[in-house]
Protein backbone atom coordinates (compact mmCIF):
# COMPACT_ATOMS: atom_id res chain seq x y z
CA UNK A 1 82.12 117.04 103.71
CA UNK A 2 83.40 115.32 106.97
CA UNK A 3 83.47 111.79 107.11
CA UNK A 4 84.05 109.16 110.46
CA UNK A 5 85.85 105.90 109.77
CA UNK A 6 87.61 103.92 111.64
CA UNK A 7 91.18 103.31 112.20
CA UNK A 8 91.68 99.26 111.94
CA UNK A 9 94.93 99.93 114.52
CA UNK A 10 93.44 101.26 117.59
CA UNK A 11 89.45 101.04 116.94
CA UNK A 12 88.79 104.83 117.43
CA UNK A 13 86.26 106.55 115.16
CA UNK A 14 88.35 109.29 113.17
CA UNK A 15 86.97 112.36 111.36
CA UNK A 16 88.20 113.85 107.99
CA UNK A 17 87.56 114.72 104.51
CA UNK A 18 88.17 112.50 101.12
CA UNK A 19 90.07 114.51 98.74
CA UNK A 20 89.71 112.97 95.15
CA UNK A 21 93.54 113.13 93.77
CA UNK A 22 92.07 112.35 90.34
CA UNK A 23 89.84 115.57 89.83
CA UNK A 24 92.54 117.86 91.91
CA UNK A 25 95.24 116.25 89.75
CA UNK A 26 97.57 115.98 92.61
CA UNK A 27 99.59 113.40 93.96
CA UNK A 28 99.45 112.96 97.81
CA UNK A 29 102.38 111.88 99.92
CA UNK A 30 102.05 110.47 103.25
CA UNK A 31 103.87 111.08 106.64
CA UNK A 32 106.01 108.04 108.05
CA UNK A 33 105.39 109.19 111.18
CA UNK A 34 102.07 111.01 111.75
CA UNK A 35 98.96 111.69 109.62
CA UNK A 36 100.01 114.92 107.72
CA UNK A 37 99.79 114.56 104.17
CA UNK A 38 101.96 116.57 101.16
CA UNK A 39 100.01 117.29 98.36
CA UNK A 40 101.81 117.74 94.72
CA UNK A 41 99.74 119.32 91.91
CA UNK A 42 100.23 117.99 88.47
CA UNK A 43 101.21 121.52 87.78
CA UNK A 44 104.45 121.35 90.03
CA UNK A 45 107.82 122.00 88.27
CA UNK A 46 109.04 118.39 90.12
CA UNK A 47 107.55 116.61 87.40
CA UNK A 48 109.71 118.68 84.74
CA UNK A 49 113.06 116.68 86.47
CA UNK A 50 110.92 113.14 86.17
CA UNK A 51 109.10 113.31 83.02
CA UNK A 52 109.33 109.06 82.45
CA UNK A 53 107.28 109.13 85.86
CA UNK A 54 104.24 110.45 83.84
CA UNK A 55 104.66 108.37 80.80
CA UNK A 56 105.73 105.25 82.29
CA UNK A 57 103.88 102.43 80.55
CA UNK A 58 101.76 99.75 83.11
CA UNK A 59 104.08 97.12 84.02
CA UNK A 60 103.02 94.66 86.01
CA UNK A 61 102.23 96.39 89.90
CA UNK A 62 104.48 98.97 88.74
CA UNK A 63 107.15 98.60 90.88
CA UNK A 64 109.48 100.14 88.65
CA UNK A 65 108.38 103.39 89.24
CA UNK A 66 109.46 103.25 92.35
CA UNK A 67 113.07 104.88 91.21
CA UNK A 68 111.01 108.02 90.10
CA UNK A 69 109.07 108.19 93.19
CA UNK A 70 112.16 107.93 95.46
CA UNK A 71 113.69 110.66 93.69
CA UNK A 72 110.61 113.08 93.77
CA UNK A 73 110.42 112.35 97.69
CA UNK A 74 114.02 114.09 97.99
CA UNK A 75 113.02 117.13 96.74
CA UNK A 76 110.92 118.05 99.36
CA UNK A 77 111.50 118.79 102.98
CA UNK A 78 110.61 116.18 106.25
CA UNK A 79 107.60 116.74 108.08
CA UNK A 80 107.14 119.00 111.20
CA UNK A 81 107.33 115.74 113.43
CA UNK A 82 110.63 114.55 111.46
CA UNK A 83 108.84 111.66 109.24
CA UNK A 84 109.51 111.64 105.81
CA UNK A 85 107.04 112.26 102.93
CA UNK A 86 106.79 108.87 101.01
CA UNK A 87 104.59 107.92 98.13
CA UNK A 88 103.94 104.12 99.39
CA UNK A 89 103.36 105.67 102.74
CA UNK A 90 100.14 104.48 103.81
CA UNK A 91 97.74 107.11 105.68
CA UNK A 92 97.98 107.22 109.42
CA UNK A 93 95.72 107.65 112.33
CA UNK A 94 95.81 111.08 114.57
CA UNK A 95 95.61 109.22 117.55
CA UNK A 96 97.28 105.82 117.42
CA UNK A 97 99.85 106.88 114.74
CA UNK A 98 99.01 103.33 112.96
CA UNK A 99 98.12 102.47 109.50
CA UNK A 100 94.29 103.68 108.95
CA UNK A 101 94.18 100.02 107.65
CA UNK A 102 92.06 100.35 104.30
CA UNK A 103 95.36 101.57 102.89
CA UNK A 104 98.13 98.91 102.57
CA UNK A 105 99.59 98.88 99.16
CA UNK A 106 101.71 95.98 99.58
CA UNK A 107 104.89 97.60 97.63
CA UNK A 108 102.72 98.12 94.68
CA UNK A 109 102.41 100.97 93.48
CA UNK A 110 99.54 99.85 90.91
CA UNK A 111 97.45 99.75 94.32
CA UNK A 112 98.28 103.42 95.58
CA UNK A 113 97.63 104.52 92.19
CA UNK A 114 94.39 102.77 91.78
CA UNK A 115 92.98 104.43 94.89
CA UNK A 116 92.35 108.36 93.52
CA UNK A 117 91.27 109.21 97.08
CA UNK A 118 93.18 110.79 99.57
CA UNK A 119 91.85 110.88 103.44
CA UNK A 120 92.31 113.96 105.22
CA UNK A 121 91.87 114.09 109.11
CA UNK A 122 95.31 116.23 110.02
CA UNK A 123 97.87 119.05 108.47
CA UNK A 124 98.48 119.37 104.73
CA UNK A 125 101.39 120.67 103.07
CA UNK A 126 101.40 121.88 99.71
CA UNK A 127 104.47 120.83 97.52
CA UNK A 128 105.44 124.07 96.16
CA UNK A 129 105.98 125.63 99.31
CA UNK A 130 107.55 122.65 101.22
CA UNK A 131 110.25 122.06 98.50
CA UNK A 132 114.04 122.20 99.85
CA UNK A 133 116.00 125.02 99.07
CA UNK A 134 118.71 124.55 96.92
């Protein structure tokens, strides 16, 4: 179902879907530099190199998953506007290209991980077919 909210950078009413990460078991990756979004099922062979990134205990903000995070970032490829895919990226507005505002995680990744939904309102990418060849 489309949704309208609105970007806290530039004002504008923006249109997209919510995609619940929890119930799609998939991890979603933002765009440094534009609002595309790369989406990594739970059932991606990634998590086979970085298996301490699924049983990591909670520390506090859990910060020291970061490492794991990092590493999974590198195995896929840049987006079509050269930004990279990052974890702690926060989403980002079609128009303005600035945070969507809702979203700031604050270098915690207790806060990304907390918040199971995912806002849609440009191109996806799906991990297994955006992975670097080797």
């Amino acid at each position: 179902m489309e949704e309208k909210i609105i970007c806290k950078s530039c004002g504008e009413k923006i249109s997209g879907t919510y995609v619940n990460l929890g119930f799609s078991c998939t991890a979603a990756l933002n765009c440094s530099k534009c609002e595309s979004i790369l989406f990594i099922s739970d059932y991606d062979d990634v998590w086979n190199k970085y298996p301490k990134l699924k049983e990591a205990k909670f520390e506090p903000h859990n910060r020291h998953l970061l490492p794991y995070w990092n590493a999974i970032e590198l195995e896929y490829e840049n987006c079509d506007c050269g930004g990279s895919f990052n974890f702690m990226n926060p989403p980002r507005c079609p128009l303005c290209k600035g945070s969507l505002g809702r979203y700031t995680y604050e270098d915690k990744p207790i806060l990304k991980q907390w918040d199971r939904y995912s806002f849609v309102c440009g191109k996806t990418y799906k991990g297994e077919e955006h992975k670097k060849q080797s």
